[in-house]
N, C-alpha and C. Protein backbone atom coordinates (compact mmCIF):
# COMPACT_ATOMS: atom_id res chain seq x y z
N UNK A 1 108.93 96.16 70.47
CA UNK A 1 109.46 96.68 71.71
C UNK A 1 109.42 95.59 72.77
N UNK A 2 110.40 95.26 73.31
CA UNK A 2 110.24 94.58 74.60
C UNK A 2 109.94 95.16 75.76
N UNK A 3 109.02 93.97 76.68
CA UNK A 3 107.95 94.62 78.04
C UNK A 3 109.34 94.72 78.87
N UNK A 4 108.97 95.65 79.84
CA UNK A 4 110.20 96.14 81.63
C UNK A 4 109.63 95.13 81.89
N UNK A 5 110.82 95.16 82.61
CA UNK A 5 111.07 93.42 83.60
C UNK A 5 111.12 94.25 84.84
N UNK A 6 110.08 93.39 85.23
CA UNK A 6 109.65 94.02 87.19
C UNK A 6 110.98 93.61 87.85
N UNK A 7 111.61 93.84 89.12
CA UNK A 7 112.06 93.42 89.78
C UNK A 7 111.39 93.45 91.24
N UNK A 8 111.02 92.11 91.54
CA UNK A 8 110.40 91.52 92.38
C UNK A 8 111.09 92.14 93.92
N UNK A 9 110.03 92.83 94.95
CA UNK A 9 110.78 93.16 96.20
C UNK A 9 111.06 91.66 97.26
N UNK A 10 110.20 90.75 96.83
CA UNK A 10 110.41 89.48 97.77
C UNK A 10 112.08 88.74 97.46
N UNK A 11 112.61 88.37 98.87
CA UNK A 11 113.90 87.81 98.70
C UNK A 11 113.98 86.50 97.44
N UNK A 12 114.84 86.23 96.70
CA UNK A 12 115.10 85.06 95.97
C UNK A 12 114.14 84.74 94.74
N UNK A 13 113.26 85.66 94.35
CA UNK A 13 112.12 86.11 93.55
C UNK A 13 113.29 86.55 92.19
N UNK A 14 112.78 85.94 91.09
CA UNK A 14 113.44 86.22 89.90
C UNK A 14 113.07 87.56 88.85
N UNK A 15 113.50 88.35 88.37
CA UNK A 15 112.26 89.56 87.39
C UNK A 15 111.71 88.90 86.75
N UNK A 16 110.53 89.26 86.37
CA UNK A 16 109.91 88.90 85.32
C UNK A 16 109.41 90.20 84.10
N UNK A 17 108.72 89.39 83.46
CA UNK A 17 107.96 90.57 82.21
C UNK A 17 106.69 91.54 83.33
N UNK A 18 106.58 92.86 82.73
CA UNK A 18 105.94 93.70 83.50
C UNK A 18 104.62 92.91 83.40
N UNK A 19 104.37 92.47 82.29
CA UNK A 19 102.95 92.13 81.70
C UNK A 19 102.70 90.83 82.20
N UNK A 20 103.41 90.33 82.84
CA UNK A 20 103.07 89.09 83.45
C UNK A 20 102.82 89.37 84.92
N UNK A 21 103.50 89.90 85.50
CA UNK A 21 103.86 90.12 86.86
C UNK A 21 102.65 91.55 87.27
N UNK A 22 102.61 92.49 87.09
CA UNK A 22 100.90 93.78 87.16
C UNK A 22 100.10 92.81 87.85
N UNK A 23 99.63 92.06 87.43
CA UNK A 23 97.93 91.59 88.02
C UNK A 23 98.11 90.71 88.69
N UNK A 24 99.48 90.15 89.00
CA UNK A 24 99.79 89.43 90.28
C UNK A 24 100.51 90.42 91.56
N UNK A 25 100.67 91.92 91.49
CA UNK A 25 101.16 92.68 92.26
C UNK A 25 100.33 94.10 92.44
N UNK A 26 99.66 93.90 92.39
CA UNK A 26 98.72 95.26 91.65
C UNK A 26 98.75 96.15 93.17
N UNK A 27 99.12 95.78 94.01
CA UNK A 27 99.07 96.48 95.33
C UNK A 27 100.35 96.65 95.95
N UNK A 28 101.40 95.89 95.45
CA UNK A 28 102.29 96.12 96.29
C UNK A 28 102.98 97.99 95.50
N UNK A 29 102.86 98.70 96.24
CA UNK A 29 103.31 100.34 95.85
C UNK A 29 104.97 100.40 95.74
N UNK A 30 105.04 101.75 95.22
CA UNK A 30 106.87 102.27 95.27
C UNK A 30 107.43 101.64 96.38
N UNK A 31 106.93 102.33 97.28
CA UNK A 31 107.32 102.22 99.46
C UNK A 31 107.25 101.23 99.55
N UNK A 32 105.89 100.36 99.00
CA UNK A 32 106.62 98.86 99.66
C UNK A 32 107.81 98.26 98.85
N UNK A 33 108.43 98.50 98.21
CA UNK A 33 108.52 97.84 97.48
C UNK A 33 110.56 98.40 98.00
N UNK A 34 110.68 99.48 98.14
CA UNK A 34 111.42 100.19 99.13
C UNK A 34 112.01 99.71 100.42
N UNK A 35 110.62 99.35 101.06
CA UNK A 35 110.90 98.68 102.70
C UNK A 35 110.95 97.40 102.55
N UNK A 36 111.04 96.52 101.47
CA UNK A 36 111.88 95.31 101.71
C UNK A 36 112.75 94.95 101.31
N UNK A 37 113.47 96.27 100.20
CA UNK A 37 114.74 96.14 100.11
C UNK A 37 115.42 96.76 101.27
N UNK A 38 115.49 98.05 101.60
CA UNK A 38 115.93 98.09 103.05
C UNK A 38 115.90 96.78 104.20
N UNK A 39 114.56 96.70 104.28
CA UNK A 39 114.85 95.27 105.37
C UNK A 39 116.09 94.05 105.15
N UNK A 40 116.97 94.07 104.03
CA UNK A 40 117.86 93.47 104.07
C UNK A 40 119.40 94.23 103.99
N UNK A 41 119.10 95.27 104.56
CA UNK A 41 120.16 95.86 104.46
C UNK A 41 121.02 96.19 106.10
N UNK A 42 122.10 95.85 106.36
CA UNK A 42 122.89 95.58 107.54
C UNK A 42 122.96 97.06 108.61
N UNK A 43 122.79 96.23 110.04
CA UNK A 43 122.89 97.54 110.75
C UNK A 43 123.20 96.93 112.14
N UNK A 44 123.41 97.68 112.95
CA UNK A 44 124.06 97.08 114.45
C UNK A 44 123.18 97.80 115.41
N UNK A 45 122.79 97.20 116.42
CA UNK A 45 122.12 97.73 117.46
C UNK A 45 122.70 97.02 118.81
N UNK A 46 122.40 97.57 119.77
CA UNK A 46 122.33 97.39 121.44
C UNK A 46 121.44 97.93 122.25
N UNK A 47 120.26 97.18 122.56
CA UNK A 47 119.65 97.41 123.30
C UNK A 47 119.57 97.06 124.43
N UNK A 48 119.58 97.61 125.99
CA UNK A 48 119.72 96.64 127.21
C UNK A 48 118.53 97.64 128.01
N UNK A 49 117.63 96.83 128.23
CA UNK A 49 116.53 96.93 128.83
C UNK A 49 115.77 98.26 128.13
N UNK A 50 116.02 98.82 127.11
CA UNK A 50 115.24 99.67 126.23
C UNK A 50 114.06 99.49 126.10
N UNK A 51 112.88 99.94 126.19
CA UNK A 51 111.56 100.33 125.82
C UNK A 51 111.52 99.87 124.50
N UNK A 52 110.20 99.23 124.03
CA UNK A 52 110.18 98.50 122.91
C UNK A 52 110.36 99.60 122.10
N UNK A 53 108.85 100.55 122.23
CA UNK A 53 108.96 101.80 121.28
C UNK A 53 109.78 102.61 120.93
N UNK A 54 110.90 102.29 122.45
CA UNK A 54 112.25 103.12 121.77
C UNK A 54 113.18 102.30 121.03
N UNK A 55 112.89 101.16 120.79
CA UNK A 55 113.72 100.86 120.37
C UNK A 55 113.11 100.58 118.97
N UNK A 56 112.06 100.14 118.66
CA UNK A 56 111.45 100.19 117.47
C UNK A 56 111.85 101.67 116.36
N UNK A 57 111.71 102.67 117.35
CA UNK A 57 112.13 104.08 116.58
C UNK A 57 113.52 104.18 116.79
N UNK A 58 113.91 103.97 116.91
CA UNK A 58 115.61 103.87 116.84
C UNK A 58 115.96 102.82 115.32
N UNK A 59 115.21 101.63 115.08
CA UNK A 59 115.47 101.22 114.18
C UNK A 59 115.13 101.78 113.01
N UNK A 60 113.38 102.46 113.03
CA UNK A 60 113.44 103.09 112.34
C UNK A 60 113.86 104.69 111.92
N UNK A 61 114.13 104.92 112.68
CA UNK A 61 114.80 106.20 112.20
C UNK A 61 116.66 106.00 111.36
N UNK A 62 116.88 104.99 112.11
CA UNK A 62 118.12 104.48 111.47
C UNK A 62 118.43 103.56 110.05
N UNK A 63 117.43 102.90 109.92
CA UNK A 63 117.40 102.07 108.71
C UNK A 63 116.46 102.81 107.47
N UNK A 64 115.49 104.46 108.39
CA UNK A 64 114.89 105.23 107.17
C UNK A 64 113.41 104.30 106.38
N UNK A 65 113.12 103.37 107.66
CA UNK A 65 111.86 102.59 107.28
C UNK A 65 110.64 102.68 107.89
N UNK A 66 109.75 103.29 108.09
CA UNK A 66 108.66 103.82 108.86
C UNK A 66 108.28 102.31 109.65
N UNK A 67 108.36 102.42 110.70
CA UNK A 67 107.46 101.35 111.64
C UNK A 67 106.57 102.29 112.39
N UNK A 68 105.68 101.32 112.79
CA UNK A 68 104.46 101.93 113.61
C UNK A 68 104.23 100.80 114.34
N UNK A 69 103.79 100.88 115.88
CA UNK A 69 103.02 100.17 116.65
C UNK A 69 101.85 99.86 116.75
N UNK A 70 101.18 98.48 116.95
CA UNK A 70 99.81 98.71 116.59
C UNK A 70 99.60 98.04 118.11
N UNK A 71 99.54 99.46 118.59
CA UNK A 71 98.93 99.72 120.33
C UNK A 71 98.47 98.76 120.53
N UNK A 72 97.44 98.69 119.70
CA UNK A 72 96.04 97.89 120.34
C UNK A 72 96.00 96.43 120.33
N UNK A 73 96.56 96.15 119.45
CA UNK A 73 97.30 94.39 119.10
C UNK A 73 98.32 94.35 120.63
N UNK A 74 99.23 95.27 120.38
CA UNK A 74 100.18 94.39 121.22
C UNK A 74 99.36 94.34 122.86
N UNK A 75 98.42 95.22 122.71
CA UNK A 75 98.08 95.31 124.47
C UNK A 75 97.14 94.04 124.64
N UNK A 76 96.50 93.83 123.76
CA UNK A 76 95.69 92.90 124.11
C UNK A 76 96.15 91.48 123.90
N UNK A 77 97.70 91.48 123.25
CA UNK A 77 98.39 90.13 123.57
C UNK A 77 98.98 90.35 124.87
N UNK A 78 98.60 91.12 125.48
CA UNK A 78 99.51 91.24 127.43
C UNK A 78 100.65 92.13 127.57
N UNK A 79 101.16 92.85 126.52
CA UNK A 79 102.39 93.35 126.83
C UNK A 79 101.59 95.03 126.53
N UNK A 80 103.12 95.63 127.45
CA UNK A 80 103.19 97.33 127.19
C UNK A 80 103.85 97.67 126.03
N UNK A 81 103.66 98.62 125.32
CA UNK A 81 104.53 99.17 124.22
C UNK A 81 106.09 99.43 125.18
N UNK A 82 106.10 99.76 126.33
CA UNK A 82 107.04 99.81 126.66
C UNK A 82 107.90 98.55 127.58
N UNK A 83 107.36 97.65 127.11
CA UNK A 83 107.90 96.41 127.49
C UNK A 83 109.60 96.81 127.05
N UNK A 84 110.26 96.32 128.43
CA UNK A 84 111.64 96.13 127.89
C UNK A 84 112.36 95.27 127.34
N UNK A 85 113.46 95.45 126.11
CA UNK A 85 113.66 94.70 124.99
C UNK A 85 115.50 94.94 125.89
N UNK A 86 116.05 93.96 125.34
CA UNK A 86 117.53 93.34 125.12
C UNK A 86 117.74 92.82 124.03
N UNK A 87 118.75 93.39 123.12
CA UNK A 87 118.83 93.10 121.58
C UNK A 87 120.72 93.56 121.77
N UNK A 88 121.71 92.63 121.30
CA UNK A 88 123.10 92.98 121.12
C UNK A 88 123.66 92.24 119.48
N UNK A 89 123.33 93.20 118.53
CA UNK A 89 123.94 92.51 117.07
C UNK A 89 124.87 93.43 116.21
N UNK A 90 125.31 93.02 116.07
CA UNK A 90 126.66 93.44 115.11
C UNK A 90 126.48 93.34 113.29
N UNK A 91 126.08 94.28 112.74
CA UNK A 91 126.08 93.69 111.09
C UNK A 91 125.25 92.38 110.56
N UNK A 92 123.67 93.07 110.79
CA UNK A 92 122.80 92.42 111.05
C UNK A 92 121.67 92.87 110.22
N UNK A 93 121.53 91.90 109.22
CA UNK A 93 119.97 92.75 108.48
C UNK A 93 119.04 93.20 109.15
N UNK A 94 118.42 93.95 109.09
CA UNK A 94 117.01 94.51 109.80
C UNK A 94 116.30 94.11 109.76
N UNK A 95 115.70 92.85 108.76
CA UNK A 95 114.37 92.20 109.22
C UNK A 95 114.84 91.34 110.09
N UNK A 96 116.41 90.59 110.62
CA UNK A 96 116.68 89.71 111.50
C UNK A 96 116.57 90.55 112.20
N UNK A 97 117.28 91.71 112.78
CA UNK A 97 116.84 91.90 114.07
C UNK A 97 115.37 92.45 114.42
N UNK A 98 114.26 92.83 113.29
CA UNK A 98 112.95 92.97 114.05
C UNK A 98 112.94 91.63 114.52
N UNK A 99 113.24 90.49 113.67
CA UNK A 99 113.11 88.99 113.95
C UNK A 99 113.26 88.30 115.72
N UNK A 100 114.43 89.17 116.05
CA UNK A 100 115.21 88.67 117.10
C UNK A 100 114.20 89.53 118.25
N UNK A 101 113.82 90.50 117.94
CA UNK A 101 113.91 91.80 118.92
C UNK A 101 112.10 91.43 119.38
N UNK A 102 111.62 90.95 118.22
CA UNK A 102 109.66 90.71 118.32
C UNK A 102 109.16 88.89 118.64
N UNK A 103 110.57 88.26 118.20
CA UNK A 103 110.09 87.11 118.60
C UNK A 103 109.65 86.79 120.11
N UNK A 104 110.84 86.81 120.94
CA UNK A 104 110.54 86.48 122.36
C UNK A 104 109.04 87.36 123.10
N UNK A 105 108.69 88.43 122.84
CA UNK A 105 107.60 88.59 122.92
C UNK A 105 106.51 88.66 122.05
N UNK A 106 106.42 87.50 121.46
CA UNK A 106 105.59 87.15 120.46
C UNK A 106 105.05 87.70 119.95
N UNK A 107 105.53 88.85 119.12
CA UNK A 107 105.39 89.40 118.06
C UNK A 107 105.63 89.52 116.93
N UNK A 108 105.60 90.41 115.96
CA UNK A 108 105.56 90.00 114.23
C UNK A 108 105.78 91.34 113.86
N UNK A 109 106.40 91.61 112.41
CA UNK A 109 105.61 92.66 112.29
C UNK A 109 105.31 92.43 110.54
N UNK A 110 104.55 93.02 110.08
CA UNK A 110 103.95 92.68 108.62
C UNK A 110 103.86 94.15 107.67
N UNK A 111 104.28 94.12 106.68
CA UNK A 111 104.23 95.53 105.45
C UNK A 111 102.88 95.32 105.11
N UNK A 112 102.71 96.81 105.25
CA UNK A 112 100.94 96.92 105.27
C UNK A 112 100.92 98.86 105.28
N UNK A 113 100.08 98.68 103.88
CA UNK A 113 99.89 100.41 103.75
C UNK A 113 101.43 101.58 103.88
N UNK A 114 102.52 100.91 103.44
CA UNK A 114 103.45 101.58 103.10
C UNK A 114 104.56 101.84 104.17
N UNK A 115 103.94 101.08 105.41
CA UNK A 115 104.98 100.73 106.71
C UNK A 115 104.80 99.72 107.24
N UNK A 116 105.92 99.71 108.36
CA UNK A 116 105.84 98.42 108.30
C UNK A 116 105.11 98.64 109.97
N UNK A 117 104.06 97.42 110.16
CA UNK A 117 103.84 97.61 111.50
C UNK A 117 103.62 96.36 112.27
N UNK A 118 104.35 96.69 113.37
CA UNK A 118 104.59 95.83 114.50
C UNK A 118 103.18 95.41 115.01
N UNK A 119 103.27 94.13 115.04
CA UNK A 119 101.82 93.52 115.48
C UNK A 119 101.90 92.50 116.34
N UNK A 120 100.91 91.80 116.88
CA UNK A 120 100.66 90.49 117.47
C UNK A 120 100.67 89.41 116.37
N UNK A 121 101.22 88.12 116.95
CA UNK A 121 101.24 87.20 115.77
C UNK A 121 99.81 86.78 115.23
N UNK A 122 98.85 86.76 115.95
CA UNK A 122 97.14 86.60 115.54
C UNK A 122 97.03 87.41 114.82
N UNK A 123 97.29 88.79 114.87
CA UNK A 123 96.75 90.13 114.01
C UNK A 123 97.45 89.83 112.41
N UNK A 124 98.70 89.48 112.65
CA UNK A 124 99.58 88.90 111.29
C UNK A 124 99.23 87.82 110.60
N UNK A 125 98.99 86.74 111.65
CA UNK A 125 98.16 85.94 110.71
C UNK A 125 97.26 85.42 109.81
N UNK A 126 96.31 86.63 109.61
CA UNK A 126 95.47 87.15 108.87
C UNK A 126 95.44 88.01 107.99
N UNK A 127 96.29 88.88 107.56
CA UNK A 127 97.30 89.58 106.72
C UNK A 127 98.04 88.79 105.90
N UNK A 128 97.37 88.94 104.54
CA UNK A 128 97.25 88.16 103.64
C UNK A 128 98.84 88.94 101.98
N UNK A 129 99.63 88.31 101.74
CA UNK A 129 100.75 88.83 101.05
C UNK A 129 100.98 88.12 99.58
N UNK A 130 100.61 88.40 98.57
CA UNK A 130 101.11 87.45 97.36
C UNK A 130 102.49 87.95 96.86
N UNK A 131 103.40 87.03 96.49
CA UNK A 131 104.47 86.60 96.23
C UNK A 131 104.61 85.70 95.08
N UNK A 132 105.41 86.11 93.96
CA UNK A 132 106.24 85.38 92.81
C UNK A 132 107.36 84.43 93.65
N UNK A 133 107.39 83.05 93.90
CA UNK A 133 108.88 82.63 93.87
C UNK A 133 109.06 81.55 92.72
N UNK A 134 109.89 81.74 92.44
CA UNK A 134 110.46 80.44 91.44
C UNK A 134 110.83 79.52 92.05
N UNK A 135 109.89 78.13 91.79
CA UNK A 135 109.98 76.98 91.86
C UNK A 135 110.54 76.22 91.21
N UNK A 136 111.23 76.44 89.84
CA UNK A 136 111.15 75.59 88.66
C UNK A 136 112.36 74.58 88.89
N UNK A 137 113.52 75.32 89.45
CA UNK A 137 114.59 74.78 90.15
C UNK A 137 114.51 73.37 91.32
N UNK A 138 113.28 73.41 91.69
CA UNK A 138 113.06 72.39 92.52
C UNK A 138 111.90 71.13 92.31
N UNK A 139 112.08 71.06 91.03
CA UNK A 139 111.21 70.60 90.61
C UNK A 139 111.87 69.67 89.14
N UNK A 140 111.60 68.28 88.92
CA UNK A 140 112.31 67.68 87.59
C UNK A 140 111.03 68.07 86.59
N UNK A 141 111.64 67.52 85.51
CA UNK A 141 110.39 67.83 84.13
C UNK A 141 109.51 67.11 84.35
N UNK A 142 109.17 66.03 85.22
CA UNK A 142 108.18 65.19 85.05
C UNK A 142 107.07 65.34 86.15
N UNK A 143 105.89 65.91 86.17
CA UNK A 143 105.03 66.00 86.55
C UNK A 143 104.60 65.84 88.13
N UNK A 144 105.25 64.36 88.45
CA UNK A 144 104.93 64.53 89.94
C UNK A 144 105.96 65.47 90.80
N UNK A 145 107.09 66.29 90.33
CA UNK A 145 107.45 67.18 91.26
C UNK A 145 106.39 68.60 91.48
N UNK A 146 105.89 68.94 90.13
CA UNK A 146 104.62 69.78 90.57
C UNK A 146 103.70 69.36 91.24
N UNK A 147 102.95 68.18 91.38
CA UNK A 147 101.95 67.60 92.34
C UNK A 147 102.99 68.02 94.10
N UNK A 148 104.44 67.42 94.09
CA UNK A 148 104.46 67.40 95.56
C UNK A 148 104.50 68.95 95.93
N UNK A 149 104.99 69.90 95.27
CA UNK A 149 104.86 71.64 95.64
C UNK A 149 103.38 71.66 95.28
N UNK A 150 102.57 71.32 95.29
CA UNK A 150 100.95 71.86 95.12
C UNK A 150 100.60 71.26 96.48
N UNK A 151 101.19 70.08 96.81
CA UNK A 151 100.49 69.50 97.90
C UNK A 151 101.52 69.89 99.20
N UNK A 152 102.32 70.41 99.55
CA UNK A 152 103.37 71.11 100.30
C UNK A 152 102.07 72.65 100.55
N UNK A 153 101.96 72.85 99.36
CA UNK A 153 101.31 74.59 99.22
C UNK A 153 100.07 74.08 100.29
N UNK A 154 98.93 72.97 99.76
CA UNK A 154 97.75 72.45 100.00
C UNK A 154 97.62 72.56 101.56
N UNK A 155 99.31 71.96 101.94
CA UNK A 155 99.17 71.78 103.69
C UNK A 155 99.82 72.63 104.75
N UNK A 156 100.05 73.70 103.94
CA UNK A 156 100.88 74.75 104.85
C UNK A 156 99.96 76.09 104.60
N UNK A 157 98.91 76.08 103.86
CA UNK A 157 97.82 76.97 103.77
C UNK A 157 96.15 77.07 104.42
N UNK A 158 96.14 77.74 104.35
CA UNK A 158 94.40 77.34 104.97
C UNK A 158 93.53 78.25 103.04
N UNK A 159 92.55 77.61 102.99
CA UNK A 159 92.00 78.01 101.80
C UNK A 159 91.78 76.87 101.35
N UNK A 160 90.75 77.22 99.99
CA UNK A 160 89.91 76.16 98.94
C UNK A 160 91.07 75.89 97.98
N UNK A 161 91.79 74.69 98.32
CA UNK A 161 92.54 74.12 97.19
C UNK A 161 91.65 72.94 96.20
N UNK A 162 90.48 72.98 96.22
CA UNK A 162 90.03 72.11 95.16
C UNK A 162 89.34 72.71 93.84
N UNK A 163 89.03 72.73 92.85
CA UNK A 163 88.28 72.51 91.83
C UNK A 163 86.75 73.00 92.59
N UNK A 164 85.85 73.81 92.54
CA UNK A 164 84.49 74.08 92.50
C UNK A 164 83.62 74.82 91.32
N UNK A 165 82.93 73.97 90.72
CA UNK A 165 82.50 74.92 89.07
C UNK A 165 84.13 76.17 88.92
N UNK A 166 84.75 74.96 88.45
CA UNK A 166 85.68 76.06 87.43
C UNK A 166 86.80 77.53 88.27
N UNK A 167 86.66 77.00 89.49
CA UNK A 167 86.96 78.01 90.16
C UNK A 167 88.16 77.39 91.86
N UNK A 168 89.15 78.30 92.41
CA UNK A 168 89.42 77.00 92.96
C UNK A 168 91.04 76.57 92.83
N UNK A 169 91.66 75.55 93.50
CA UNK A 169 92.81 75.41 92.37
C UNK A 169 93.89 75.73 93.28
């Protein structure tokens, strides 16, 4: 019998065998897995001086993707939930416009527990996500193209990239 081939919710992520892919995903659920295919799916908004929260629920009620505010993050980066937002897009994926709509007030928002929630970029930064991408394409057969993607990974991460008793890596 041949193993189900997962299909990966991260963009540009290839399927793989179920049996390979389980114990590298063991958390990501149905819903998430749901809300990031939606997040690429096209929608139009106009917002002019709208309330964040209204406009946050406007997206989600329209794109059918649970967002939530996380009060307490955004207040203590300085802003009101009802900070007013200006957003004008036409046929526009939905993670670009959370993109557009959370950047200027430096915000984020991150999939976590089956919605997605709007955060401070500190609170996100610590919210931790594993991901399959295929590298193999960017890379020749000969060895030092894996050294320069290990050392790309090494310096755009924070963590133990060395070898310690067997552990590490």
């Amino acid at each position: 019998a041949s193993a189900k081939v997962f299909e990966s919710p991260f963009p540009g992520a290839r399927p793989l065998p179920e049996d390979f892919v389980e114990p590298l995903f063991p958390h990501i659920s149905d819903a998430a897995a749901v809300i990031y295919r939606k997040l690429d799916e096209k929608t139009s908004v106009a917002f002019d001086d709208l309330p964040l929260s209204d406009a946050i629920h406007f997206i989600s009620r329209t794109s059918g993707i649970p967002i939530v505010l996380d009060v307490v993050a955004i207040e203590e980066s300085g802003l009101l939930i009802d900070e007013p937002v200006n957003l004008k897009v036409r046929n526009t994926p939905v993670r670009s416009i959370l993109k557009l709509l959370l950047e200027d007030l430096e915000l984020t928002y991150v999939v976590e527990d089956d919605v997605i929630k709007v955060t401070s970029l500190e609170v996100a930064s610590i919210a931790l996500t594993t991901g399959i991408f295929p590298v193999a394409d960017l890379v020749t057969d000969d060895r030092k193209g894996w050294k320069q993607i290990a050392r790309i990974f090494e310096q755009e991460t924070d963590g133990l990239w060395e070898r310690v008793g067997g552990c590490g890596g």
